[in-house]
N, C-alpha and C. Protein backbone atom coordinates (compact mmCIF):
# COMPACT_ATOMS: atom_id res chain seq x y z
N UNK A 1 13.32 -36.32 -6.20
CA UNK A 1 13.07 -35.77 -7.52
C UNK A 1 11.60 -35.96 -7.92
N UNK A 2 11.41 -37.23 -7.96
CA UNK A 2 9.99 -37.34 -7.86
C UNK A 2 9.06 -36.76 -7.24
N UNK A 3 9.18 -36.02 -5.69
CA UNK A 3 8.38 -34.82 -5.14
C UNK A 3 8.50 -33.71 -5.77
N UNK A 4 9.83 -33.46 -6.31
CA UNK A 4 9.52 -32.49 -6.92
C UNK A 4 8.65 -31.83 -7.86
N UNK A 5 8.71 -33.24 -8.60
CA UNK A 5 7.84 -32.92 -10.32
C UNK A 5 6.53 -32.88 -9.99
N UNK A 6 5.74 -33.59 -8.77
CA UNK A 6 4.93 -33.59 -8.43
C UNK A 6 4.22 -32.04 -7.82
N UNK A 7 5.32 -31.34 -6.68
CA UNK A 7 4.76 -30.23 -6.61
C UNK A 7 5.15 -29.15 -7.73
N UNK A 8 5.72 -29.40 -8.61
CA UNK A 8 5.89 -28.14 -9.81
C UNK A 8 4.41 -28.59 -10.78
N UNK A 9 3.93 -29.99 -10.60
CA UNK A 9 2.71 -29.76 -11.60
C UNK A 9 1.63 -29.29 -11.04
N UNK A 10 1.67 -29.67 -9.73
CA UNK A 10 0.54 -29.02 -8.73
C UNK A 10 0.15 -27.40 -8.61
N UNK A 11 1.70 -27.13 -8.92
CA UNK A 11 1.69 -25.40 -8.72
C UNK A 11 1.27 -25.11 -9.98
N UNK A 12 1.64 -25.25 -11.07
CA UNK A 12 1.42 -25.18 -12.35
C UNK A 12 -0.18 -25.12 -12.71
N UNK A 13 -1.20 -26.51 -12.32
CA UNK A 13 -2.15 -26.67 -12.36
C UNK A 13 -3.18 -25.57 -11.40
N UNK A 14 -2.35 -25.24 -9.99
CA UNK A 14 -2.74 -24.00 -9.70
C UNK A 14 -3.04 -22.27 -10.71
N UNK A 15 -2.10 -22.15 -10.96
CA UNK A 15 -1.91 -21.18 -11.50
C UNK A 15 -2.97 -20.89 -12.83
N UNK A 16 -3.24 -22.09 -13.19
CA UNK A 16 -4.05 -22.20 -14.71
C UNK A 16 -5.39 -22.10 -13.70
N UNK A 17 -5.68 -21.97 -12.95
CA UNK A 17 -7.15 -22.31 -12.15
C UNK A 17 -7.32 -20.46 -12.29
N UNK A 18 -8.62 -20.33 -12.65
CA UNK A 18 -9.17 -18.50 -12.82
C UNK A 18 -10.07 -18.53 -11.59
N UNK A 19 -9.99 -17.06 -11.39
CA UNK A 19 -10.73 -16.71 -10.51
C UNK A 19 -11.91 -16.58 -10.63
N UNK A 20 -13.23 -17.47 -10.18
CA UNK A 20 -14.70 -17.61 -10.34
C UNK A 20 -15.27 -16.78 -9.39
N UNK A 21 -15.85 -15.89 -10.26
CA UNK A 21 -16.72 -14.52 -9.27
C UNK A 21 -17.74 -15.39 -9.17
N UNK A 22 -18.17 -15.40 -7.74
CA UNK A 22 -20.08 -15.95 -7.33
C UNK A 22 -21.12 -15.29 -7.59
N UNK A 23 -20.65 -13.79 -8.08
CA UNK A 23 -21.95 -12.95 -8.51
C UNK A 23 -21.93 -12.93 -9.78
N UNK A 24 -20.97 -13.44 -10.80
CA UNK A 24 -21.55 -13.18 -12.21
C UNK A 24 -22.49 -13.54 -12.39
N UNK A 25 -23.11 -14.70 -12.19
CA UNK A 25 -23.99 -15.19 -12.53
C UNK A 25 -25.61 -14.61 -12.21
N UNK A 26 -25.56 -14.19 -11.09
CA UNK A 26 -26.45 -13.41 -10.51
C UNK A 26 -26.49 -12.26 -11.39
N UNK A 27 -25.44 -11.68 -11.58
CA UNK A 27 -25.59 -10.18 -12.20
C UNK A 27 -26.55 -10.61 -13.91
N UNK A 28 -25.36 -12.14 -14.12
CA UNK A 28 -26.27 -11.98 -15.70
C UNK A 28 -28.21 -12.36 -15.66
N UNK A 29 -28.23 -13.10 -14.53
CA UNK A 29 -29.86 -13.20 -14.13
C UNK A 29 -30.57 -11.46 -13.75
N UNK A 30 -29.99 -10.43 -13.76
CA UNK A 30 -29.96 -9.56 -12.98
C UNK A 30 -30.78 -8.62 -14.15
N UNK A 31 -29.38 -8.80 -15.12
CA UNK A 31 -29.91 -8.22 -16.60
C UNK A 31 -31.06 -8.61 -17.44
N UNK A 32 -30.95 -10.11 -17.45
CA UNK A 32 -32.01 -10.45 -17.84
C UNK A 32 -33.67 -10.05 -17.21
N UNK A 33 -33.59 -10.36 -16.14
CA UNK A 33 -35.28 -9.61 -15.42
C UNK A 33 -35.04 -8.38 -15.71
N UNK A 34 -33.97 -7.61 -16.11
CA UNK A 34 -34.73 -6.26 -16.46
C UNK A 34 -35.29 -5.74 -17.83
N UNK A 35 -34.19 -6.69 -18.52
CA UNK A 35 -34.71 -6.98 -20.64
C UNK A 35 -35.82 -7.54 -20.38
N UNK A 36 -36.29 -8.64 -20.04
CA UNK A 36 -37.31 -8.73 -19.50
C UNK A 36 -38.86 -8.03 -19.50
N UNK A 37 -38.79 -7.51 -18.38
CA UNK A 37 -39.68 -6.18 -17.89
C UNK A 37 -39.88 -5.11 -17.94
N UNK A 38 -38.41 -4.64 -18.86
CA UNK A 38 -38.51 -3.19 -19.30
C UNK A 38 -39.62 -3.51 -20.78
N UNK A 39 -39.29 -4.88 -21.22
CA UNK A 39 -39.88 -4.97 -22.46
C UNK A 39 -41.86 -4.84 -22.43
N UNK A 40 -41.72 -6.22 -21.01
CA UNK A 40 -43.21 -6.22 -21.02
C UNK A 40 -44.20 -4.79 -20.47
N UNK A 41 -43.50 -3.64 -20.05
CA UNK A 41 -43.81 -2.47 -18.94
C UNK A 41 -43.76 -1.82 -20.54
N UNK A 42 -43.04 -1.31 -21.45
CA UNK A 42 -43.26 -0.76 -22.75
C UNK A 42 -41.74 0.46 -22.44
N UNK A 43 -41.31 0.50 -21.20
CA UNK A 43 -41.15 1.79 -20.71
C UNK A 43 -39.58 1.62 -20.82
N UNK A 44 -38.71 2.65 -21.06
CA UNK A 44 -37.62 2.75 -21.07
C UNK A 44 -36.54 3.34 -19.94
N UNK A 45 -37.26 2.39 -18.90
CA UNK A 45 -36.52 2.84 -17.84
C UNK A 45 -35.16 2.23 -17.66
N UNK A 46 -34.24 2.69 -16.83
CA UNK A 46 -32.42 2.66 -17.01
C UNK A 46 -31.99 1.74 -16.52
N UNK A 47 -31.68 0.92 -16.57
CA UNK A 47 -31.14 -0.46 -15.54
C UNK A 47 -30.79 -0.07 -14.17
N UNK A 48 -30.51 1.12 -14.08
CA UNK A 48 -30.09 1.81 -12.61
C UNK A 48 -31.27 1.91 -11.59
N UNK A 49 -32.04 2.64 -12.73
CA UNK A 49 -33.58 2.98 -11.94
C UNK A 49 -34.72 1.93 -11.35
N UNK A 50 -34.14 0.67 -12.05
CA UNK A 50 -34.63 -0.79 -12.15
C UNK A 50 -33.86 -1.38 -10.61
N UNK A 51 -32.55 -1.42 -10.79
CA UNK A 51 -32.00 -1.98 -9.76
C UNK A 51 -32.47 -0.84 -7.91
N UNK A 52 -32.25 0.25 -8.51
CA UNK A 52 -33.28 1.00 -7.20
C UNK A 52 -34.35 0.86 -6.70
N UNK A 53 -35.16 0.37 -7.72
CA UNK A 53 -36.68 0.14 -6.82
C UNK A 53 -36.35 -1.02 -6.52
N UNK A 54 -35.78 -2.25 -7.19
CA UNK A 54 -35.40 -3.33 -6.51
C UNK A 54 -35.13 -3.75 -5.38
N UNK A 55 -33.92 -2.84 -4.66
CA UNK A 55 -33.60 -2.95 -3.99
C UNK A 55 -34.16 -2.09 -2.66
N UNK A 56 -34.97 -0.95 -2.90
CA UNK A 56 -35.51 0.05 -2.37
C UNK A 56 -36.27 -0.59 -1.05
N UNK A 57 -36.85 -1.87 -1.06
CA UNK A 57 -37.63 -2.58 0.10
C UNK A 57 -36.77 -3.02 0.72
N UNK A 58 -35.33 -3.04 0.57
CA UNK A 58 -34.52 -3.86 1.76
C UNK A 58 -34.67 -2.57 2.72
N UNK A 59 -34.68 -2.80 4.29
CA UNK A 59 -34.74 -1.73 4.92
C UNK A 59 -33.84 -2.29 6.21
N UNK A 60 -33.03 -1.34 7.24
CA UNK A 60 -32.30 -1.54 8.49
C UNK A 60 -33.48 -2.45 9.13
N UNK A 61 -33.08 -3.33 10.00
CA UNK A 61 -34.15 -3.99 10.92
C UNK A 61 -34.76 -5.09 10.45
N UNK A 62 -34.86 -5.52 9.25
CA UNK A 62 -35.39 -6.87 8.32
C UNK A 62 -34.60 -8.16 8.96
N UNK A 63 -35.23 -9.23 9.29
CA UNK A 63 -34.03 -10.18 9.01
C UNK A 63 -33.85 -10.93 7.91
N UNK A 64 -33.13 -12.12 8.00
CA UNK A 64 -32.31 -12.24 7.23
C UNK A 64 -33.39 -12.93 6.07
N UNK A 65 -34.39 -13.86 6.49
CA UNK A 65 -35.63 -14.50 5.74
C UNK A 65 -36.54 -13.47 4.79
N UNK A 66 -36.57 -12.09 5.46
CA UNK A 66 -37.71 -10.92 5.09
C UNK A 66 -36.73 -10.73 3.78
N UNK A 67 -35.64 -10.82 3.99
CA UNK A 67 -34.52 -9.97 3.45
C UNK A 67 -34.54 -11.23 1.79
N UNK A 68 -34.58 -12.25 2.18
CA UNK A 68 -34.85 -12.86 1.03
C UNK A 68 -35.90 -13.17 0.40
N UNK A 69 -36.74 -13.21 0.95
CA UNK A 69 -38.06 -13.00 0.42
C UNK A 69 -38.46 -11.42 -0.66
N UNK A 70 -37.76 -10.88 -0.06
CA UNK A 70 -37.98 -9.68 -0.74
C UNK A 70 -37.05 -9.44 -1.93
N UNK A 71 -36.04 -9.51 -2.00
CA UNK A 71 -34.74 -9.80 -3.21
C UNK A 71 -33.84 -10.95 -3.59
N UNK A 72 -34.69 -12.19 -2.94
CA UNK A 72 -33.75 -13.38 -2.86
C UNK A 72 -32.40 -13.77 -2.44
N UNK A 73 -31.61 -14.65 -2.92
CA UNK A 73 -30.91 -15.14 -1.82
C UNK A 73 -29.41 -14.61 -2.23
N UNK A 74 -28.70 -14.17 -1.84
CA UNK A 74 -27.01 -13.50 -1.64
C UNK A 74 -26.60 -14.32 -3.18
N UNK A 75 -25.26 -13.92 -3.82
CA UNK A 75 -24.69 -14.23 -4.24
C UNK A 75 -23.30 -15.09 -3.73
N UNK A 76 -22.98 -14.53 -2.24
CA UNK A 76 -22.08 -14.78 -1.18
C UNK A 76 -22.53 -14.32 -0.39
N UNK A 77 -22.08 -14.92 0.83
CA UNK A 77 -22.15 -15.02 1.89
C UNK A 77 -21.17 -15.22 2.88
N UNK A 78 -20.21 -14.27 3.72
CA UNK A 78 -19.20 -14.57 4.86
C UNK A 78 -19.63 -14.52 5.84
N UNK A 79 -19.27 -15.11 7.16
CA UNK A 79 -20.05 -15.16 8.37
C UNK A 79 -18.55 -14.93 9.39
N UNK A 80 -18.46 -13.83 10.13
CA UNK A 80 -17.72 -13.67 11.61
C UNK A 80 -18.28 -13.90 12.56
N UNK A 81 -17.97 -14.47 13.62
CA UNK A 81 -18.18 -14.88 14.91
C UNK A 81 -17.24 -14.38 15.68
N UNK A 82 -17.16 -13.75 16.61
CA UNK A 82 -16.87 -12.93 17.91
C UNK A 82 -17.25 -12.43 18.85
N UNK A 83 -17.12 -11.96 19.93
CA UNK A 83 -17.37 -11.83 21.26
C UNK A 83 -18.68 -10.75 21.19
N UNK A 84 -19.15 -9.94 20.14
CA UNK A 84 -19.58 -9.01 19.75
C UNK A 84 -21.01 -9.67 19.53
N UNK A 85 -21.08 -10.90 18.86
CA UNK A 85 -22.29 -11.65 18.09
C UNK A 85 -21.62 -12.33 16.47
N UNK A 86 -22.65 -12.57 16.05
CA UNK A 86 -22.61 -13.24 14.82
C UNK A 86 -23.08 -12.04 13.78
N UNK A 87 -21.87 -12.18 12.85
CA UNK A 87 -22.01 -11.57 11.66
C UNK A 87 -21.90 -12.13 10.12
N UNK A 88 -22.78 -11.64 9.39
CA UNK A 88 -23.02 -12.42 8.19
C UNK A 88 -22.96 -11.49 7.40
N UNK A 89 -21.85 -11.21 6.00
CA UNK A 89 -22.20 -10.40 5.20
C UNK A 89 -22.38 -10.83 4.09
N UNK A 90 -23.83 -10.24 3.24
CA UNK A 90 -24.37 -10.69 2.05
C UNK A 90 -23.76 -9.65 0.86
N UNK A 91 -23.96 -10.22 -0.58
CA UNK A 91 -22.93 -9.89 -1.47
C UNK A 91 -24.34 -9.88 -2.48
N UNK A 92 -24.65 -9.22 -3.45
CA UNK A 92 -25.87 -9.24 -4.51
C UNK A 92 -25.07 -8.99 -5.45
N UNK A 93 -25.08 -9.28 -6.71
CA UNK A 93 -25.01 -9.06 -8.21
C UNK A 93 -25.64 -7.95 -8.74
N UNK A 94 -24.72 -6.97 -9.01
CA UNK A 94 -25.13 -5.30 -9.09
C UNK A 94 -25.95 -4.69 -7.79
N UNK A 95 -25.94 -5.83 -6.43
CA UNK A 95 -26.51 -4.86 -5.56
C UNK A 95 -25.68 -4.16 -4.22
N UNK A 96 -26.28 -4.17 -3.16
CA UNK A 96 -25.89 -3.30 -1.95
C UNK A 96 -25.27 -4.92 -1.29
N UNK A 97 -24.15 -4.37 -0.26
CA UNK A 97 -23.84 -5.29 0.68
C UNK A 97 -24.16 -5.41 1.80
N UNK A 98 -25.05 -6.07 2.11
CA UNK A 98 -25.57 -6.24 3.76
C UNK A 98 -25.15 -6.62 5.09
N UNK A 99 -24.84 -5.65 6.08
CA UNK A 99 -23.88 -6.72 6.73
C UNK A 99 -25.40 -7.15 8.24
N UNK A 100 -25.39 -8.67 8.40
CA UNK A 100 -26.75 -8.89 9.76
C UNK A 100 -25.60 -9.29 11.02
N UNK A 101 -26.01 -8.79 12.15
CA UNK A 101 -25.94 -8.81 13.40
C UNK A 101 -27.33 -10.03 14.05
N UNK A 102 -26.10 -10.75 14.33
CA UNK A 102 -27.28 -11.73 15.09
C UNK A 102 -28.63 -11.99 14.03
N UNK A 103 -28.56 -11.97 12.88
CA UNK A 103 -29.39 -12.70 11.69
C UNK A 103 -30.55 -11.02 11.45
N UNK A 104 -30.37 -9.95 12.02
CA UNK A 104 -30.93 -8.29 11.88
C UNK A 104 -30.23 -7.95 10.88
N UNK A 105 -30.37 -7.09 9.82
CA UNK A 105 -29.89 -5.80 9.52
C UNK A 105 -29.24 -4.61 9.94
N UNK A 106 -27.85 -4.64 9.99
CA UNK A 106 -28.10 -3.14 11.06
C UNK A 106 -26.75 -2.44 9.84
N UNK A 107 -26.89 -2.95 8.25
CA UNK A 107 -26.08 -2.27 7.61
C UNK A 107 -26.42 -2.45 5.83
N UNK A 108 -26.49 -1.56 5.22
CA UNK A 108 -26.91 -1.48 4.05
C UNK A 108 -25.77 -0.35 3.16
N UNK A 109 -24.81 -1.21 2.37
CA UNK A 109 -23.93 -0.82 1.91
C UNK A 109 -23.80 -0.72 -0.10
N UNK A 110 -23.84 0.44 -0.78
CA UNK A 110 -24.09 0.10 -2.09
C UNK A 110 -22.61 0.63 -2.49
């Protein structure tokens, strides 16, 4: 009986646990550099048009360092391993999903 009560609070305490997105946070840093810079630029450009040039320097063939240097670092990150090579797919906050081959680029997904 006593196992019991134990796994009904466990499940319980599960259930109350929410699901934490890893990119909100990114996305709300995301918004902000563009309130930001739309302010200091004078110009009323679209948050869309903002996140395009942003992202516009990621290119096929970068690795994975160029790749942060240029838009910083993933929001997530999954990594497969198989007979194929090593795969890593990156996750951005309002951006494209990247998938690297052997630490390359060989996929740019929005």
């Amino acid at each position: 009986m006593k196992k019991l009560i134990i796994v009904v609070l466990v499940m319980v305490m599960l259930v109350g646990v929410s699901y934490a997105d890893p990119c909100e946070e990114q996305r709300d840093q995301r918004i902000g550099q563009w309130v930001k810079e739309r302010a200091e630029e004078g110009k009323q450009r679209s948050f869309q048009s903002w996140l395009q040039q942003k992202y516009s320097k990621v290119k096929l063939g970068l690795k994975q360092d160029q790749v942060i240097r240029l838009i910083g670092e993933p929001c997530e990150v999954r990594r497969t391993i198989s007979q194929s090579g090593e795969f890593d797919y990156w996750t951005y906050g309002f951006g494209p999903t990247l998938l690297f081959k052997n630490g390359v680029l060989v996929v740019i997904q929005y």
